[in-house]
C-alpha atoms as a PDB file:
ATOM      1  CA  UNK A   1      13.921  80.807 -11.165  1.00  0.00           C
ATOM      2  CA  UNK A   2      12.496  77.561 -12.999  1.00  0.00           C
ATOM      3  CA  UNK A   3      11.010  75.207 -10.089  1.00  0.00           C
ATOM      4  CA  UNK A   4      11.520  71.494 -11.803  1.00  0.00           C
ATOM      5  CA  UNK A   5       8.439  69.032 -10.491  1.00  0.00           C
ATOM      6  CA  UNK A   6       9.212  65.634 -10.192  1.00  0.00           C
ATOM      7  CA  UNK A   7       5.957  63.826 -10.812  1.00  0.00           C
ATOM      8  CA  UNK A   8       5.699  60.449  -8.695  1.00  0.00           C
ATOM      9  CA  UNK A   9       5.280  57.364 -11.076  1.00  0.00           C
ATOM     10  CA  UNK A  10       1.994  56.085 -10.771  1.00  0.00           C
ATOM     11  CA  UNK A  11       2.386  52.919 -12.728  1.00  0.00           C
ATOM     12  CA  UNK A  12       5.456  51.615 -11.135  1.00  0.00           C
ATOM     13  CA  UNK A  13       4.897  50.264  -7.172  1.00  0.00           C
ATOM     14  CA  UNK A  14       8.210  51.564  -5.950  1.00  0.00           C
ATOM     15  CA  UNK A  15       9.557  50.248  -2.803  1.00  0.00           C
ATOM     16  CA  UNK A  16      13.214  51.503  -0.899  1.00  0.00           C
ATOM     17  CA  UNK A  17      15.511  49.071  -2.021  1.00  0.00           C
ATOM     18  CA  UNK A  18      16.645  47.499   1.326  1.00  0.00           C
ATOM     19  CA  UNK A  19      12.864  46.254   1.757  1.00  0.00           C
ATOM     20  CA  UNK A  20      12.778  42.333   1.583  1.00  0.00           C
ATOM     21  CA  UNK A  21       9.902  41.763  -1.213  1.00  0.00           C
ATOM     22  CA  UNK A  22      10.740  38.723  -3.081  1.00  0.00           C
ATOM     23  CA  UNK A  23      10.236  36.383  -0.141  1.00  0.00           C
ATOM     24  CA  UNK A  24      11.592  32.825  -0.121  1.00  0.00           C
ATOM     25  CA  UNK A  25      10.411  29.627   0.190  1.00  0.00           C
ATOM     26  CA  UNK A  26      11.005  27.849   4.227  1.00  0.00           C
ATOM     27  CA  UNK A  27      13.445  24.875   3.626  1.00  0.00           C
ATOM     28  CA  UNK A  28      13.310  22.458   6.687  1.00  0.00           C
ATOM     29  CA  UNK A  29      16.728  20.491   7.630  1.00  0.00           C
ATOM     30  CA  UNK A  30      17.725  17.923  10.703  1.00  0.00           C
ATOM     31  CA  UNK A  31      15.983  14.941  12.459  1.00  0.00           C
ATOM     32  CA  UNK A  32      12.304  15.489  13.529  1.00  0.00           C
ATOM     33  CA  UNK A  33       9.431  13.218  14.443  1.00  0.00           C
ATOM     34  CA  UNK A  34       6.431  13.249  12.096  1.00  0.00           C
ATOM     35  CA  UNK A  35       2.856  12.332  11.395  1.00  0.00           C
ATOM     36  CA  UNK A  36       1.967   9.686   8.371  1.00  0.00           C
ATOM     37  CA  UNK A  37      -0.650  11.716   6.608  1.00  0.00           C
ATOM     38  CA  UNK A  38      -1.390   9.103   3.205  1.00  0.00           C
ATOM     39  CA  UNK A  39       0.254   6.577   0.841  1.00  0.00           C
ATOM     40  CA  UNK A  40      -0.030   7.242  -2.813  1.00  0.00           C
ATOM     41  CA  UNK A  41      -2.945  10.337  -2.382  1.00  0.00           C
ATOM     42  CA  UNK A  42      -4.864  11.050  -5.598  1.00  0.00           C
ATOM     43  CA  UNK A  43      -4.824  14.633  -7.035  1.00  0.00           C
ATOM     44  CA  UNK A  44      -7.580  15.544  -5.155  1.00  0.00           C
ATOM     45  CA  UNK A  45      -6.478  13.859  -1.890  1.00  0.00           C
ATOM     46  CA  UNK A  46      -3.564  16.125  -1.759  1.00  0.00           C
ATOM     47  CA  UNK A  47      -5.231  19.019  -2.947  1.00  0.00           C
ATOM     48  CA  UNK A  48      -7.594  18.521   0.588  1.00  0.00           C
ATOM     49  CA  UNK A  49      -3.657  18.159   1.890  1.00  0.00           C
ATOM     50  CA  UNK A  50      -2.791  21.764   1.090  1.00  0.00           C
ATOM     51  CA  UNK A  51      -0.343  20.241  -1.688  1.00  0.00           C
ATOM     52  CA  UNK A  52      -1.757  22.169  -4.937  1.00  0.00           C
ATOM     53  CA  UNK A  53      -0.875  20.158  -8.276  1.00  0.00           C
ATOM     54  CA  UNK A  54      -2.989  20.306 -11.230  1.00  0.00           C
ATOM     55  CA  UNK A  55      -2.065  16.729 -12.996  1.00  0.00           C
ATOM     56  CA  UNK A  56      -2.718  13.842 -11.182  1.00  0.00           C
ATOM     57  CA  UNK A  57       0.585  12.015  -9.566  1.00  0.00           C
ATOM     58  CA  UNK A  58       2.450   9.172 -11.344  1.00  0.00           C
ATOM     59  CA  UNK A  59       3.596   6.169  -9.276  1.00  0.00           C
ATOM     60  CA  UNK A  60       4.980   4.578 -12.350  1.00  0.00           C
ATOM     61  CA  UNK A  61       8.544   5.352 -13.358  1.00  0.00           C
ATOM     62  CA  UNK A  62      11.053   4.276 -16.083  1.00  0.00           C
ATOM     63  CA  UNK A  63      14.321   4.122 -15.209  1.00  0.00           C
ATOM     64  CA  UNK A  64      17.028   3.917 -17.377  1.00  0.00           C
ATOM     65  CA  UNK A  65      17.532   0.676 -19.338  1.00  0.00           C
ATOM     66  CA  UNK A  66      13.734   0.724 -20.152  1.00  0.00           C
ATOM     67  CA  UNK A  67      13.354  -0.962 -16.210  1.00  0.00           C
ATOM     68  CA  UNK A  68       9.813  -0.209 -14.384  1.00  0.00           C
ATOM     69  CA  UNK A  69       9.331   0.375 -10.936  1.00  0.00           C
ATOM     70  CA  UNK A  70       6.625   1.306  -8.599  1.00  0.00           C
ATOM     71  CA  UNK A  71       6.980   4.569  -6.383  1.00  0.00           C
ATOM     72  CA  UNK A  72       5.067   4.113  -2.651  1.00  0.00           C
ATOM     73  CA  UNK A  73       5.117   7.479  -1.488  1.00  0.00           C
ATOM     74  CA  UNK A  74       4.200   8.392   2.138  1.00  0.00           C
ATOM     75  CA  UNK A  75       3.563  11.905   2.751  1.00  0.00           C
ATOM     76  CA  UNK A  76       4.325  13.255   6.237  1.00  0.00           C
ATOM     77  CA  UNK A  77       3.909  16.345   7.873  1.00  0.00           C
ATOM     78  CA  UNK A  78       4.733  17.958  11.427  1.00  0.00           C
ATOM     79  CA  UNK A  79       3.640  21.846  11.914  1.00  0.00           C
ATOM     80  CA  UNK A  80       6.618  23.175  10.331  1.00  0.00           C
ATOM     81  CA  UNK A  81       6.490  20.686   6.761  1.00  0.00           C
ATOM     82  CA  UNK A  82       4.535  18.612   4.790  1.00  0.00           C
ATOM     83  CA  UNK A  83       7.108  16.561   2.639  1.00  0.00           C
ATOM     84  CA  UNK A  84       7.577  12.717   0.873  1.00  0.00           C
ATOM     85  CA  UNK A  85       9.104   9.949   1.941  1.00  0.00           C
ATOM     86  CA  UNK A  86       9.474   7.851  -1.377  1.00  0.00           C
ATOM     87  CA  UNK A  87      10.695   4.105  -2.031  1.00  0.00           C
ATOM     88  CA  UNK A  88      11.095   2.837  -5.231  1.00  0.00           C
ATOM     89  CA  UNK A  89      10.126  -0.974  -5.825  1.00  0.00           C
ATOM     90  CA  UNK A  90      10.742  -3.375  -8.261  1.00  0.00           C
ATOM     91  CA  UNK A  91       8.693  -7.013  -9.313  1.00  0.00           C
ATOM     92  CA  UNK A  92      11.772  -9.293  -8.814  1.00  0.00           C
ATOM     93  CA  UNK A  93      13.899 -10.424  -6.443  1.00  0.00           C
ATOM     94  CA  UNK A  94      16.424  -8.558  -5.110  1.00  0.00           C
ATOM     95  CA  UNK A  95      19.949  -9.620  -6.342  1.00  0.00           C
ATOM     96  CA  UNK A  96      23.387  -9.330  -5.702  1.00  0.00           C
ATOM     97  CA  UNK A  97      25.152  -7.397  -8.940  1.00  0.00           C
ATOM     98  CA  UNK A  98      26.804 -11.092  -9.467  1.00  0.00           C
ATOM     99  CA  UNK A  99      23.679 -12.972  -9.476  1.00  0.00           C
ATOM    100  CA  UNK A 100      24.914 -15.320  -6.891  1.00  0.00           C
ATOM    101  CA  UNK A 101      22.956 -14.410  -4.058  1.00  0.00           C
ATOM    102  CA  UNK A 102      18.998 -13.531  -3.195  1.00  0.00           C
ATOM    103  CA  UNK A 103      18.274 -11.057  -0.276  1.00  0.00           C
ATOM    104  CA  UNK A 104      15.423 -13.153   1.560  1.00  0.00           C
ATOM    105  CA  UNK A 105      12.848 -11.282   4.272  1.00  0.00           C
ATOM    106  CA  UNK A 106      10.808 -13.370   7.175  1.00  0.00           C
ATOM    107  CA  UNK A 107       7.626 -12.415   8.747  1.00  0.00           C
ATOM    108  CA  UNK A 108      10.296 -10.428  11.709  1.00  0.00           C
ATOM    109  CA  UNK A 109      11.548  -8.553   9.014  1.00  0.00           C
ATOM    110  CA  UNK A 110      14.799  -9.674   9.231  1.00  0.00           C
ATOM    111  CA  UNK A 111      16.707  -9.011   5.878  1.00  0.00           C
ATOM    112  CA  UNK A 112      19.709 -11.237   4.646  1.00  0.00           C
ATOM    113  CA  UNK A 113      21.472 -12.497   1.139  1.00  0.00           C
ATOM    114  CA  UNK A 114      22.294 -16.058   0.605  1.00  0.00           C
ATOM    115  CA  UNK A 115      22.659 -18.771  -2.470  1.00  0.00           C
ATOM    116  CA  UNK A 116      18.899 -20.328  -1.946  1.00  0.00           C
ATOM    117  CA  UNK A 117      16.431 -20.845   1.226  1.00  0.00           C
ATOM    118  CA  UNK A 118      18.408 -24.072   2.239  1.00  0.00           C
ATOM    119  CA  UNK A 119      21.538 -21.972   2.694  1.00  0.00           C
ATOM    120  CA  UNK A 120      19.738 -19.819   5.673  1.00  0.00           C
ATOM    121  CA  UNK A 121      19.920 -22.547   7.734  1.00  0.00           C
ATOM    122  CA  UNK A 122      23.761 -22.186   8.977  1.00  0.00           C
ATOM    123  CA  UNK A 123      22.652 -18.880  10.736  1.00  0.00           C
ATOM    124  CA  UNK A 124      20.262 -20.088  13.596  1.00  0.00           C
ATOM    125  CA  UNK A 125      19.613 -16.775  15.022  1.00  0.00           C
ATOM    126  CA  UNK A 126      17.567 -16.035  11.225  1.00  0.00           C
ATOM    127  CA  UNK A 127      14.307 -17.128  11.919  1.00  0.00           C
ATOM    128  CA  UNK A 128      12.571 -18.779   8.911  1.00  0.00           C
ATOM    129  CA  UNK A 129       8.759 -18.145   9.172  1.00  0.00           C
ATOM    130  CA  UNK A 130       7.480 -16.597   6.156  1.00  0.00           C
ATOM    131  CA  UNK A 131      10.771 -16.766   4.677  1.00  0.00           C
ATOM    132  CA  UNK A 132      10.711 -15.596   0.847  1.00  0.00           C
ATOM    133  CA  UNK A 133      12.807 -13.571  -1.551  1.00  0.00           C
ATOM    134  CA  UNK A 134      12.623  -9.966  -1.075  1.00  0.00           C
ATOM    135  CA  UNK A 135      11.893  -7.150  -3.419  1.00  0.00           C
ATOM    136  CA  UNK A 136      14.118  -4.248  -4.358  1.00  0.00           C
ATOM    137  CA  UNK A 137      13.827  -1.583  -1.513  1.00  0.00           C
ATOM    138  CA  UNK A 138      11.658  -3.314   0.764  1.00  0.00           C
ATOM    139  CA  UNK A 139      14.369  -3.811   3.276  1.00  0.00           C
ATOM    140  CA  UNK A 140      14.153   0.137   3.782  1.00  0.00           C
ATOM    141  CA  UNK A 141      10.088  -0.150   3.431  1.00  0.00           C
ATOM    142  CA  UNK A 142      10.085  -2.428   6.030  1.00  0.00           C
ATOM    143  CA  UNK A 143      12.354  -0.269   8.311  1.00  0.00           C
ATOM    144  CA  UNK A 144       9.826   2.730   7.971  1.00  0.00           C
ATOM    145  CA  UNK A 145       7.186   0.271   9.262  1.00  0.00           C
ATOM    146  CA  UNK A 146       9.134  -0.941  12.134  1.00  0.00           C
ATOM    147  CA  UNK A 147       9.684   2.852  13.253  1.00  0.00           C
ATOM    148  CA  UNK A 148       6.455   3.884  12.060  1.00  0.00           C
ATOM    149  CA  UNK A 149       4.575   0.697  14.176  1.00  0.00           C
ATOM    150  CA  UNK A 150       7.055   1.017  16.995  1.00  0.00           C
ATOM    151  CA  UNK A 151       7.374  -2.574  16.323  1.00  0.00           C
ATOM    152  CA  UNK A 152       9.595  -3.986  19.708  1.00  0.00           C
ATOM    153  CA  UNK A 153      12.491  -5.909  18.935  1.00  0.00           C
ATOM    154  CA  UNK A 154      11.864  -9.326  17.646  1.00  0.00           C
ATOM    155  CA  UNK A 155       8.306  -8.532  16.927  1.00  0.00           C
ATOM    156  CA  UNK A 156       6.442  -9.339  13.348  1.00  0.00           C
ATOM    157  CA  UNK A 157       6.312  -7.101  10.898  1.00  0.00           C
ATOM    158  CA  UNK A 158       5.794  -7.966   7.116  1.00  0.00           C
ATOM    159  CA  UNK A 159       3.292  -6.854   4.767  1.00  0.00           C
ATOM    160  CA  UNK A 160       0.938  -9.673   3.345  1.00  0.00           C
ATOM    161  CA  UNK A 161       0.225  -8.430   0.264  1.00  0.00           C
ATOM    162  CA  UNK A 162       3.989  -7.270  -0.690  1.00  0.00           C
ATOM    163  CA  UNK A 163       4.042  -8.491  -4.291  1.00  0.00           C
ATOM    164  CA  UNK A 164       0.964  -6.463  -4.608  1.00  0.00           C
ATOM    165  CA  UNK A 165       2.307  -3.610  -3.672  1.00  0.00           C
ATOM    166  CA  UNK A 166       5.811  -4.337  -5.500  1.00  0.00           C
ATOM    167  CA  UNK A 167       3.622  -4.289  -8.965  1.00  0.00           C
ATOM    168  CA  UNK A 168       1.122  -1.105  -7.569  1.00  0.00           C
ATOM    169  CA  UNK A 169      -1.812  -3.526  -7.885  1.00  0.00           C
ATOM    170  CA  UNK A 170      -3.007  -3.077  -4.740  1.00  0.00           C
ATOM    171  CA  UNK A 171      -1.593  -0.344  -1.423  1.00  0.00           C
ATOM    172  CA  UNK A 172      -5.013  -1.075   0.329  1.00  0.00           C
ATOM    173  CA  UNK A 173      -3.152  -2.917   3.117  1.00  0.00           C
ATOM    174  CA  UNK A 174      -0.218   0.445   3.288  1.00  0.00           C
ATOM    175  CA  UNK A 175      -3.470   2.468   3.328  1.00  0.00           C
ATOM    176  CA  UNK A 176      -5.050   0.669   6.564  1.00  0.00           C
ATOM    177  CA  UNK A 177      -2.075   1.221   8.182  1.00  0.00           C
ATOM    178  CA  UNK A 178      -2.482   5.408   7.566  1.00  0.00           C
ATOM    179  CA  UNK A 179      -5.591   4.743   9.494  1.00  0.00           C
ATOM    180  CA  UNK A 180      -4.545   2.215  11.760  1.00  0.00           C
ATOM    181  CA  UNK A 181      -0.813   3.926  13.258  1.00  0.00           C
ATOM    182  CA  UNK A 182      -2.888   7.918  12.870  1.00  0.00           C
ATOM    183  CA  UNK A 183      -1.262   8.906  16.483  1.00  0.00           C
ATOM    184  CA  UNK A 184       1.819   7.466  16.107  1.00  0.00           C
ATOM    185  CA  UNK A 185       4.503   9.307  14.977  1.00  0.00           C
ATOM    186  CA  UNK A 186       8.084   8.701  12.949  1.00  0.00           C
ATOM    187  CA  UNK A 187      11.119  10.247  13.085  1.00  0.00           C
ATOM    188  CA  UNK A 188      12.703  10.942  10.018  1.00  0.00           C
ATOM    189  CA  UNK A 189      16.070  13.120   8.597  1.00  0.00           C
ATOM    190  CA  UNK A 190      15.054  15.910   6.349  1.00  0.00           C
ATOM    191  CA  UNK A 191      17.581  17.518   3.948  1.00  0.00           C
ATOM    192  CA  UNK A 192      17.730  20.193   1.149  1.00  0.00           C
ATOM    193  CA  UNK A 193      18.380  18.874  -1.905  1.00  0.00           C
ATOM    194  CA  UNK A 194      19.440  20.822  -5.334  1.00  0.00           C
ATOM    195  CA  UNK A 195      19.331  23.974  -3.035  1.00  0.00           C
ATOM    196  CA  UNK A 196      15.501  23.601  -3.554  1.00  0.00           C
ATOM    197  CA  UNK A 197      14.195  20.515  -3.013  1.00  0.00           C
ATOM    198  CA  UNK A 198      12.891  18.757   0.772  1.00  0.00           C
ATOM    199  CA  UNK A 199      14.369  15.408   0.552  1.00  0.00           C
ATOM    200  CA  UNK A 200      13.778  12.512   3.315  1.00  0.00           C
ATOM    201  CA  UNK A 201      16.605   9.951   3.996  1.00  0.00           C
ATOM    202  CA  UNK A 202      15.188   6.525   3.607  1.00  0.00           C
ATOM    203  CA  UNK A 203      18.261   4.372   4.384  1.00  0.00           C
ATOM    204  CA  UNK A 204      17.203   4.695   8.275  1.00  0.00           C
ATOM    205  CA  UNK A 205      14.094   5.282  10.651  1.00  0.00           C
ATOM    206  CA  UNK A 206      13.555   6.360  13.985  1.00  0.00           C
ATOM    207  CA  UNK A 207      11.231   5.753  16.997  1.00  0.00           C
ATOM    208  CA  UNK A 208      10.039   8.974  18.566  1.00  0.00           C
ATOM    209  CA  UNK A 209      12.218   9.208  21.154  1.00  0.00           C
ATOM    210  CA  UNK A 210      15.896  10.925  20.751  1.00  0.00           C
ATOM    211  CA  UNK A 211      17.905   8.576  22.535  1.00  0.00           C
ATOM    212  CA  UNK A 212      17.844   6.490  19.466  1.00  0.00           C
ATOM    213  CA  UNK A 213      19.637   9.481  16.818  1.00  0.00           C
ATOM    214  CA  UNK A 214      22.963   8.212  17.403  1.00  0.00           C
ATOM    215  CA  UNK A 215      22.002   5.390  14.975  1.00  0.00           C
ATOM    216  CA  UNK A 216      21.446   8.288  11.982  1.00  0.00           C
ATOM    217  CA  UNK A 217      25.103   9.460  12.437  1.00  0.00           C
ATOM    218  CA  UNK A 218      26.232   5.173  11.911  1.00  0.00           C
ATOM    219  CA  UNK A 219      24.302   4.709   8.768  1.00  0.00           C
ATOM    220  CA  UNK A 220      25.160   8.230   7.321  1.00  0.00           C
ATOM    221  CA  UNK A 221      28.875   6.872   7.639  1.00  0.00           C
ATOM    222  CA  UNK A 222      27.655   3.907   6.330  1.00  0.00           C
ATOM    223  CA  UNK A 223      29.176   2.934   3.122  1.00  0.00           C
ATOM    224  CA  UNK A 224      26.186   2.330   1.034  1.00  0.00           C
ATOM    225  CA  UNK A 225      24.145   4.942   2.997  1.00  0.00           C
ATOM    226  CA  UNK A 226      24.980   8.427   1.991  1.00  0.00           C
ATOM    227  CA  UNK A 227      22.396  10.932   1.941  1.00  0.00           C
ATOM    228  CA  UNK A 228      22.347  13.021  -1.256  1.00  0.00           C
ATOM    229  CA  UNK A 229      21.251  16.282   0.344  1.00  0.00           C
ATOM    230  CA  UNK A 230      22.517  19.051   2.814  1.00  0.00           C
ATOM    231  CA  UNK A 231      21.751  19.111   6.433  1.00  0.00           C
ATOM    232  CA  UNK A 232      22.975  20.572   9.081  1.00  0.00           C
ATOM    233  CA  UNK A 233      25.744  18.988  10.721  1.00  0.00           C
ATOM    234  CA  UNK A 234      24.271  18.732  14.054  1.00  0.00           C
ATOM    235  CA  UNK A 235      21.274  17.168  12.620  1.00  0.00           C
ATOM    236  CA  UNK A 236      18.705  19.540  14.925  1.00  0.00           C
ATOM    237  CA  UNK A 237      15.990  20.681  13.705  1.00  0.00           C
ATOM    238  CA  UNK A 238      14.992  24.050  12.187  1.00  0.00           C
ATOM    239  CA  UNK A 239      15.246  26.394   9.728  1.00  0.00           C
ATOM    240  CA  UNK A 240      17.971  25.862   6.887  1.00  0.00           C
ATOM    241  CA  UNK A 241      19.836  27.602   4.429  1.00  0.00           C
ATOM    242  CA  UNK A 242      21.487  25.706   1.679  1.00  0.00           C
ATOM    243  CA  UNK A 243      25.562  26.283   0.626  1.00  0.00           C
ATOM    244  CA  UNK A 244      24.214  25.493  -2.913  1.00  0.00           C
ATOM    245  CA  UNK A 245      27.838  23.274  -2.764  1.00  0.00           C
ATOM    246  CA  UNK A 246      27.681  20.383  -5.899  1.00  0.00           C
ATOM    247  CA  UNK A 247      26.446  17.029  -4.313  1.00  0.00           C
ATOM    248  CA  UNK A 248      26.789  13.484  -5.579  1.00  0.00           C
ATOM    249  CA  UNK A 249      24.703  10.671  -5.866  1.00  0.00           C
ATOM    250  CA  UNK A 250      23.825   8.065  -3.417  1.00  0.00           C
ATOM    251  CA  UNK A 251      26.205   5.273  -3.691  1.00  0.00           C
ATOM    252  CA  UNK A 252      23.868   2.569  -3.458  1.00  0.00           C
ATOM    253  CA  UNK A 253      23.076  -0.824  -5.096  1.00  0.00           C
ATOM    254  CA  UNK A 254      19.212  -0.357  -5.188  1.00  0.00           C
ATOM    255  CA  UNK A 255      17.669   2.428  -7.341  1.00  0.00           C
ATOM    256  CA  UNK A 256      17.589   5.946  -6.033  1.00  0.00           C
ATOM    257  CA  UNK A 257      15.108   8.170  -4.893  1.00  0.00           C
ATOM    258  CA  UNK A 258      13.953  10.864  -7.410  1.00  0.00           C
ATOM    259  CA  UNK A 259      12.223  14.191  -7.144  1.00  0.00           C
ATOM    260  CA  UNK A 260      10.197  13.443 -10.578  1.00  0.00           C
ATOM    261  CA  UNK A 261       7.000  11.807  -9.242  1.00  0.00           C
ATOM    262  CA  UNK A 262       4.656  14.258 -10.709  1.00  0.00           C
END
């Protein structure tokens, strides 16, 4: 009898077919606190940050209709991430879609739309130090800060060199505050966006402490403050697996976040 030998395939690494070998990449969901690690890095900054791109980043975006705006993007990191928090910002005044109203910002960072400066006067609990037009997405800017600083209620908190920063002229100011706030800590939503993508919700802030999550769950039912992302629903933090489920877009007035800052 004929003995058939069955010669093992050298050039082929064969592994049993229940072994996990592709591996995945960890996707982070829920609220967590987190470290500010730089504003706007250079290529090389981030590449000292673990974050390996070849080309260095571009803060300067056109968005549809030929408009420009200026990306500040903080990254943040806590031992299980290192992710973005972006805002996009605009040189001009932020508008309503009629024209009729400004949104104007004081030194307390208090944020509110009316016809012209004189008009802020029939609310006397707006305080008018510093009082000037604001700038597309600084409102939600200046609520990182206030997190971010643990700023107490009815403290200051502005940014002196805001049209500056609006243009991209100048972060130096954002950059002393990386140095400045280095122990303190902000806590943040993280979702999963596209199925692939860590996204951070910028339409709210949080101090460290968890009593103050509750405040999340009202701006996520807010009606301009959706999240475009998927989280889990009890918002805790940990792993997360993403239902791959068709999302929409933020319903929002001011321009969106995007995932093309590269």
């Amino acid at each position: 009898m004929n003995l058939i030998t069955i010669k093992k395939l050298e050039m082929i690494e064969i592994n049993d077919s229940s072994k996990e070998v592709l591996g995945s990449i960890k996707l982070w969901a829920g609220i967590t606190n987190m470290e500010v690690k730089a504003v706007n890095p250079t290529m090389a900054e981030l590449n000292v940050m673990g974050i390996n791109i070849k080309t260095e980043p571009n803060y300067r975006i056109t968005m549809p209709g030929d408009k420009e705006v200026f990306k500040v993007v903080f990254w943040v990191a806590n031992p299980d991430l290192t992710t973005k928090v972006e805002f996009l910002l605009e040189n001009n005044p932020k508008m309503t879609k009629d024209g009729n109203k400004t949104q104007w910002v004081n030194h307390y960072g208090q944020f509110i739309y009316a016809e012209d400066e004189a008009a802020l006067s029939q609310w006397e609990w707006y305080k008018t130090e510093g009082v000037r037009p604001a700038f597309p997405n600084e409102e939600r800017l200046i609520g990182f800060m206030k997190a971010w600083a643990n700023v107490a209620s009815g403290g200051k908190v502005f940014l002196e060199s805001m049209d500056k920063i609006a243009s991209g002229a100048d972060l130096s100011e954002l950059k002393q505050l990386v140095t400045q706030l280095s122990a303190n800590r902000v806590r943040v939503l993280v979702g999963v966006k596209d199925g692939k993508y860590q996204n951070v919700y910028t339409h709210y802030f949080g101090r460290t402490q968890k009593s103050g999550d509750s405040y999340f769950i009202k701006h996520l039912n807010g009606e301009y403050s959706s999240f475009n992302a998927e989280f889990p629903g009890d918002l805790q933090w940990g792993q997360f697996t993403p239902q791959l489920s068709i999302t929409t877009a933020d319903t929002d007035t001011a321009p969106a976040e995007t995932d093309d800052w590269v």
